[in-house]
N, C-alpha and C. Protein backbone atom coordinates (compact mmCIF):
# COMPACT_ATOMS: atom_id res chain seq x y z
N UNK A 1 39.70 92.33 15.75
CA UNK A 1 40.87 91.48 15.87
C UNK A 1 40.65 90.21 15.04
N UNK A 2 41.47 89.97 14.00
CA UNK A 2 41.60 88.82 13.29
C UNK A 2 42.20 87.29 13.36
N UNK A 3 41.92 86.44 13.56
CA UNK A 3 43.19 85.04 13.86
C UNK A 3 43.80 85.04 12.77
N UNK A 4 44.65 85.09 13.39
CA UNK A 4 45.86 84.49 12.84
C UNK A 4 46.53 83.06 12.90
N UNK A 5 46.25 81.80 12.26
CA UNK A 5 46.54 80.46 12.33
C UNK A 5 47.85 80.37 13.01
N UNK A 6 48.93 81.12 12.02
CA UNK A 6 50.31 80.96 11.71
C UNK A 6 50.88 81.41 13.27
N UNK A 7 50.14 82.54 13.94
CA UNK A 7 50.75 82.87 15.44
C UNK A 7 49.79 82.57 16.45
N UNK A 8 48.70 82.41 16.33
CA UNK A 8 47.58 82.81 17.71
C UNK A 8 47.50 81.42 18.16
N UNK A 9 48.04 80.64 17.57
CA UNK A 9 47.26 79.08 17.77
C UNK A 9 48.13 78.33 18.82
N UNK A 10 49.20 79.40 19.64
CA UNK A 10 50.61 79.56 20.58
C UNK A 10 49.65 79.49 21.78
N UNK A 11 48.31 80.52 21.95
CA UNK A 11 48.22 81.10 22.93
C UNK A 11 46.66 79.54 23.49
N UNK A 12 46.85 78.72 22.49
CA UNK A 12 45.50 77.83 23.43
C UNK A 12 46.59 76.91 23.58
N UNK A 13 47.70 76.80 23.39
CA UNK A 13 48.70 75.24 23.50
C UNK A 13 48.28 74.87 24.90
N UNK A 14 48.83 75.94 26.40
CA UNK A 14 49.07 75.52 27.53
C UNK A 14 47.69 75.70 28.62
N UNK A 15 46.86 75.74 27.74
CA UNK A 15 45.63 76.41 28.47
C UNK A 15 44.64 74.75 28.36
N UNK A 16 44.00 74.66 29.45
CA UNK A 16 42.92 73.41 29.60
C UNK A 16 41.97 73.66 28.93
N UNK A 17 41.07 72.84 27.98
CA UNK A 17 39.48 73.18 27.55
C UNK A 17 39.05 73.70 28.26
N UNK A 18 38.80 72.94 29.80
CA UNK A 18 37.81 73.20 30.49
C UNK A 18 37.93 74.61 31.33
N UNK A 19 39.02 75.26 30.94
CA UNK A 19 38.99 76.59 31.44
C UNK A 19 38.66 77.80 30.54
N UNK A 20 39.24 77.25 29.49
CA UNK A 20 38.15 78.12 28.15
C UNK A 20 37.25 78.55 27.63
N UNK A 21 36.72 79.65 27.72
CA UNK A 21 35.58 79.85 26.86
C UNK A 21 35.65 79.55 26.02
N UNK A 22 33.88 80.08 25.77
CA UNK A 22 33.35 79.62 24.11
C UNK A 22 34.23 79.72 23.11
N UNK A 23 34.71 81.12 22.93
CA UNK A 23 34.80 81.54 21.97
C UNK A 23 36.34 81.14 21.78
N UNK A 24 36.96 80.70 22.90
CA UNK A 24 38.21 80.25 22.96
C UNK A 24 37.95 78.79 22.32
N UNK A 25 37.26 77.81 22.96
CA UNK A 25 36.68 76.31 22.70
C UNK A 25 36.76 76.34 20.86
N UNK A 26 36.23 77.38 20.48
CA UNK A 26 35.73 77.81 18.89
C UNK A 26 36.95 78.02 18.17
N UNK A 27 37.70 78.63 18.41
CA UNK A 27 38.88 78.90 18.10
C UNK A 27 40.37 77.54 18.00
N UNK A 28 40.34 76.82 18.86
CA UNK A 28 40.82 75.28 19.43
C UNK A 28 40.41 74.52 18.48
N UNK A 29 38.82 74.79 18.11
CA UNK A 29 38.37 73.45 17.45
C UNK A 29 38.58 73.88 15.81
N UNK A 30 38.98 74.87 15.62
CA UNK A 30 39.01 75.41 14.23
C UNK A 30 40.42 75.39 14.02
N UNK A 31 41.32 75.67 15.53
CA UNK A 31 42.91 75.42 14.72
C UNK A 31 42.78 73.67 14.38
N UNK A 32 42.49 73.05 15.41
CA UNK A 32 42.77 71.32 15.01
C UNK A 32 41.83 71.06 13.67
N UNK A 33 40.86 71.96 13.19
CA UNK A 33 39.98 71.69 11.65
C UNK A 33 41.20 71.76 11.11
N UNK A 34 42.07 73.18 11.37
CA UNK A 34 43.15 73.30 10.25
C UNK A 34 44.24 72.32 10.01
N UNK A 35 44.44 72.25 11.21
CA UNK A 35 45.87 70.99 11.45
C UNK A 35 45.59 69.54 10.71
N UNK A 36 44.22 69.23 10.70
CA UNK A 36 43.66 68.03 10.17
C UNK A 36 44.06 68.07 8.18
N UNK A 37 43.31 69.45 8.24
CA UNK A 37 43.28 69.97 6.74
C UNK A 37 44.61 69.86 6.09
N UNK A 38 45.38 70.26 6.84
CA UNK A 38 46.85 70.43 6.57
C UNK A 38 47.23 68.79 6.15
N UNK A 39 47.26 68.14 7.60
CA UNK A 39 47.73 66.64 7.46
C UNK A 39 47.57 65.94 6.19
N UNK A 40 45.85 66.12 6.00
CA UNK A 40 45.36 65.53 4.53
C UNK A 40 45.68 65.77 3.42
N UNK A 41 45.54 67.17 3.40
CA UNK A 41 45.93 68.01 2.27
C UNK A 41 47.40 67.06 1.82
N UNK A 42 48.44 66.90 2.91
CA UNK A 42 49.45 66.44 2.53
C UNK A 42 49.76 65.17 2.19
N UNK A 43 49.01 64.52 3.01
CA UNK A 43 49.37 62.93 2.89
C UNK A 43 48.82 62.78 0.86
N UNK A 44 47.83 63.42 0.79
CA UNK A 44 47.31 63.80 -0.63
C UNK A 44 48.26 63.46 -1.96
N UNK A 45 49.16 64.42 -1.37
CA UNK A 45 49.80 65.37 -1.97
C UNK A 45 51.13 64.02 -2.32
N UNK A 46 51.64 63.45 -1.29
CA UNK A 46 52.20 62.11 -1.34
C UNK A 46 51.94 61.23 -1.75
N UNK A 47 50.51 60.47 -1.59
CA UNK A 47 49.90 59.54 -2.45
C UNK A 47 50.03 60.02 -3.92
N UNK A 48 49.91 60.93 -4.12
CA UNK A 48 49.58 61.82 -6.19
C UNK A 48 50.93 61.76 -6.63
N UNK A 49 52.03 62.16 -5.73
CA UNK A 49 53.19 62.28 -6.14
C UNK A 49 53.96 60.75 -6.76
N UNK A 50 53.76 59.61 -5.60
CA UNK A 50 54.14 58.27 -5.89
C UNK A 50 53.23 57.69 -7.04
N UNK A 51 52.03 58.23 -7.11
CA UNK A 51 51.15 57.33 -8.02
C UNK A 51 51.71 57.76 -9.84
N UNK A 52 52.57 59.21 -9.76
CA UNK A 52 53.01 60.20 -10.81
C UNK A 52 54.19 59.10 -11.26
N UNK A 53 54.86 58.72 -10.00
CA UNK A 53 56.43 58.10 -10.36
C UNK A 53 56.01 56.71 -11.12
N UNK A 54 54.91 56.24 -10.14
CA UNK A 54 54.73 54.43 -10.70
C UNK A 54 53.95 54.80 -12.29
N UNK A 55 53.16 55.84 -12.80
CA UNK A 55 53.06 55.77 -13.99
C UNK A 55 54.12 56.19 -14.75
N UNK A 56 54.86 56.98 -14.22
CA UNK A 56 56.21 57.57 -15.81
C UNK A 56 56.74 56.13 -15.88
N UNK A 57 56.90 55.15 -14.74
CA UNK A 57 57.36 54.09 -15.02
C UNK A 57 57.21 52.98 -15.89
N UNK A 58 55.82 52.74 -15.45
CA UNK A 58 55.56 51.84 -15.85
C UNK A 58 55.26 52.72 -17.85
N UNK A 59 54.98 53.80 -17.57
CA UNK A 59 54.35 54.25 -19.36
C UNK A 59 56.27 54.06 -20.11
N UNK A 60 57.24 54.51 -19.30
CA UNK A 60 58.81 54.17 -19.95
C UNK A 60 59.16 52.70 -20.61
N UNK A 61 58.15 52.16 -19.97
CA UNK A 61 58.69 50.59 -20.32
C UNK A 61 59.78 49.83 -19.59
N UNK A 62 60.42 50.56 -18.58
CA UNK A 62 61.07 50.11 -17.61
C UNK A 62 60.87 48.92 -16.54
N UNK A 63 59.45 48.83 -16.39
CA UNK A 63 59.08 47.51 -15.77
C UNK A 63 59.06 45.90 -16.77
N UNK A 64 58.90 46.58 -17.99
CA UNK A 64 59.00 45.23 -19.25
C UNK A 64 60.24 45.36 -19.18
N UNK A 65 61.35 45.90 -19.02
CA UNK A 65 63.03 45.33 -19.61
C UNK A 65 62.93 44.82 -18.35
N UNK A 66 62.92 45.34 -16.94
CA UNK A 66 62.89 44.66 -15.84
C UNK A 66 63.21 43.38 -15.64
N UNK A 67 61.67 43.00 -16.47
CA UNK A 67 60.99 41.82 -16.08
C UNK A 67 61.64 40.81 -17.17
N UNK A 68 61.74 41.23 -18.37
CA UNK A 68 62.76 40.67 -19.09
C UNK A 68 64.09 40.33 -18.82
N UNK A 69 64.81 41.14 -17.96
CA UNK A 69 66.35 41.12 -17.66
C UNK A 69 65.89 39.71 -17.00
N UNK A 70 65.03 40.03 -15.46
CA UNK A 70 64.95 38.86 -14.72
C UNK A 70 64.79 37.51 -14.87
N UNK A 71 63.50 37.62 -15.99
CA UNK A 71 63.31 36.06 -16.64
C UNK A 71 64.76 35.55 -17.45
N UNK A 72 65.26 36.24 -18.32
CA UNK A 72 66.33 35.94 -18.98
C UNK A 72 67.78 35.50 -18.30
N UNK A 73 68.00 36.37 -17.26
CA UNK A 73 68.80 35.91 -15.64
C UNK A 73 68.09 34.43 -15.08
N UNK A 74 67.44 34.15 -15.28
CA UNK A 74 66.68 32.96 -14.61
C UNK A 74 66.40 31.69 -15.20
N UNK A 75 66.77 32.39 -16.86
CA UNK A 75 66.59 31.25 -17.43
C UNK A 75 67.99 30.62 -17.61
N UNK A 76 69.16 31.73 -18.03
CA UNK A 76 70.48 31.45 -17.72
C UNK A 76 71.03 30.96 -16.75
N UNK A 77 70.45 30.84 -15.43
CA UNK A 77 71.36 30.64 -14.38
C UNK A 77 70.83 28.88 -13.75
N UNK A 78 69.48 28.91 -14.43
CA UNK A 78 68.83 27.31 -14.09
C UNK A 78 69.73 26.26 -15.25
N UNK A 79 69.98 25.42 -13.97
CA UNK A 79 70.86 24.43 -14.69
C UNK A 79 70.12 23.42 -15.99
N UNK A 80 71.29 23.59 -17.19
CA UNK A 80 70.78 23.12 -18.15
C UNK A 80 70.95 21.32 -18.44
N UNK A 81 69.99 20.55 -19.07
CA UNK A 81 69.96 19.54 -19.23
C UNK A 81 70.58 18.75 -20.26
């Protein structure tokens, strides 16, 4: 008999540790390895994705017109002498 992550991991939800065997205990501690794996894997996967956006950005040159529009807005709108 093989685990199965995707279905078997139903059958420790409502059950106490402390009524579990070993091999059950073994099984518990290897779905939450996975669940962990998963989490990371993803949060990963999010950090790489945003870090992808802030470079096409910043490599477009979009943060220099930016910053240009703003100073140039700022210099226009401060009252002149």
């Amino acid at each position: 008999m093989r685990f199965n992550p995707l279905t078997d991991h139903e059958r420790y939800l409502d059950k106490d540790p402390k009524d579990m065997s070993l091999t059950e205990l073994r099984m518990l501690l290897k779905i939450k390895r996975m669940d962990l794996q998963l989490g990371w894997n993803e949060f990963e996967g999010k950090i790489k994705f945003w870090q992808r956006v802030v470079r096409s950005v910043r490599e477009s040159g979009m943060v220099d017109q930016v910053r240009e529009g703003i100073q140039t807005y700022l210099q226009n709108k401060s009252p002149k002498e």
